[in-house]
Protein backbone atom coordinates (compact mmCIF):
# COMPACT_ATOMS: atom_id res chain seq x y z
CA UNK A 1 4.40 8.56 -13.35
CA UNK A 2 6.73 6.59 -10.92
CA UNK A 3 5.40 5.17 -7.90
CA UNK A 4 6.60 5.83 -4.60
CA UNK A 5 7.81 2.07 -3.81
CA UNK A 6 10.43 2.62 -7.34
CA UNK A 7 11.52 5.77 -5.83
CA UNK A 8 12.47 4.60 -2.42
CA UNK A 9 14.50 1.85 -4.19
CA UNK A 10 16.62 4.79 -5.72
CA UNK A 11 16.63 6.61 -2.69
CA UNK A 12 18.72 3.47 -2.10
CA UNK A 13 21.38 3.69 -4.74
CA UNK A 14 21.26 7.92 -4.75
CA UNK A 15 21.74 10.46 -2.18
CA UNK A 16 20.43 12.91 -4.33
CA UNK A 17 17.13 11.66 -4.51
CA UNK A 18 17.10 10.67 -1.04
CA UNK A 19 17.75 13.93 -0.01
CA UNK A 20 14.41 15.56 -2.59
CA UNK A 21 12.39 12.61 -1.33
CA UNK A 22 13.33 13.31 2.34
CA UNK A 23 12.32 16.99 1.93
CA UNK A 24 9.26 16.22 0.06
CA UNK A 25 8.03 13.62 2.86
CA UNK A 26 8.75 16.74 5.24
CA UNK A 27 6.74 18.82 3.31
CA UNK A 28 3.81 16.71 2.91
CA UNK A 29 3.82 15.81 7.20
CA UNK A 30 4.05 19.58 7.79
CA UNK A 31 0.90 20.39 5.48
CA UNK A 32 -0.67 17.30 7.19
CA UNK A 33 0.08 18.73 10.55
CA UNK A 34 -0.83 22.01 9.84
CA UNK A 35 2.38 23.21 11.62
CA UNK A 36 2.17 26.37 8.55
CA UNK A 37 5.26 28.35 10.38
CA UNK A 38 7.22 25.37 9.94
CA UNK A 39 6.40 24.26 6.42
CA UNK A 40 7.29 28.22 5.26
CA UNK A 41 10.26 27.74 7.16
CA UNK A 42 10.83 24.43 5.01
CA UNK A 43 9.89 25.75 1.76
CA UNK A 44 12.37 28.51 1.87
CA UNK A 45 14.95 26.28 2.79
CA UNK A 46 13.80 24.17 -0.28
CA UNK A 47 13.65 27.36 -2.49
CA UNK A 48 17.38 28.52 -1.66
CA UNK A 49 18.61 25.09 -2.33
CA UNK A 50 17.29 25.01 -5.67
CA UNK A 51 16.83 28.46 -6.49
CA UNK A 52 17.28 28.74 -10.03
CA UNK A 53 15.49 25.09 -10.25
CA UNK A 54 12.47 26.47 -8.72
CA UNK A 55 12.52 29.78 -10.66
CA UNK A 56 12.25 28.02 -13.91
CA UNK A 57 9.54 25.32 -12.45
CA UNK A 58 7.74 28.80 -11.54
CA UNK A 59 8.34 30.27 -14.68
CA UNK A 60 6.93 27.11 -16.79
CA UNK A 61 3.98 26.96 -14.12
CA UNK A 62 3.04 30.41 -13.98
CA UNK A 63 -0.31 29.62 -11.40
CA UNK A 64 1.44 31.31 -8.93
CA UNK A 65 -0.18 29.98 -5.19
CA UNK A 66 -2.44 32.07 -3.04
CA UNK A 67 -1.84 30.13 0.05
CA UNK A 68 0.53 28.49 2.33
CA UNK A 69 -1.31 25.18 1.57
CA UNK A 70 -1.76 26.06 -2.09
CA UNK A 71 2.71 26.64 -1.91
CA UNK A 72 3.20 23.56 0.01
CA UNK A 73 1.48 21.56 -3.01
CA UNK A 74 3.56 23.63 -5.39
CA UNK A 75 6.53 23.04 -3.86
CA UNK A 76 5.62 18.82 -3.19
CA UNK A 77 4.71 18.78 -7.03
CA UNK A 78 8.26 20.90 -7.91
CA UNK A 79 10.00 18.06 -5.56
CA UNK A 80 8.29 15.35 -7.25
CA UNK A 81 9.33 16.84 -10.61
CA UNK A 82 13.37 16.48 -9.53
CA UNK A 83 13.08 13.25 -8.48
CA UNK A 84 11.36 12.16 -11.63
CA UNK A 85 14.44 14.02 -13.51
CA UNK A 86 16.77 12.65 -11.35
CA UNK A 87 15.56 8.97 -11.95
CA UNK A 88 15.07 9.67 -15.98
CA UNK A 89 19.18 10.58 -15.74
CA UNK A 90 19.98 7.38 -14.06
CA UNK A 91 18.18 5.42 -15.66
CA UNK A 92 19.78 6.57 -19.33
CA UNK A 93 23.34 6.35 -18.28
């Protein structure tokens, strides 16, 4: 697993993972906050910008959530996932 100081350094170099890495700080302040109209606001948001990302992340991780907090999670760990991804690319080119 890559730690969070290696993924701001390619938050540096990519805009791409800035941007996932910028939403999934967002995420994880608004579940912190408890500010739960907000952070549904945010997760759809997140959900239409990677729809068919997120449907197949659902589909391979079919424990669907019961709660807002329970989503939030899902959606931090789905964020976390693209970034990984998006790092694994980079770093075999």
């Amino acid at each position: 697993m890559i730690s969070k100081e290696e993924i701001l350094e390619y938050t540096k170099k990519n805009n791409e993972i800035k941007d996932l890495y910028e939403d999934y700080k967002k995420t994880e302040c608004l579940l912190r906050n408890g500010n739960e109209p907000e952070l549904e606001k945010h997760m759809k948001s997140i959900f239409a910008k990677y729809f068919v990302e997120a449907q197949i992340y659902n589909i391979v991780h079919p424990q669907l959530p019961s709660t807002v907090q329970q989503n939030a999670l899902n959606c931090m760990d789905f964020l976390f996932t693209k970034i990984e991804e998006k790092i694994a690319e980079i770093a075999t080119v």
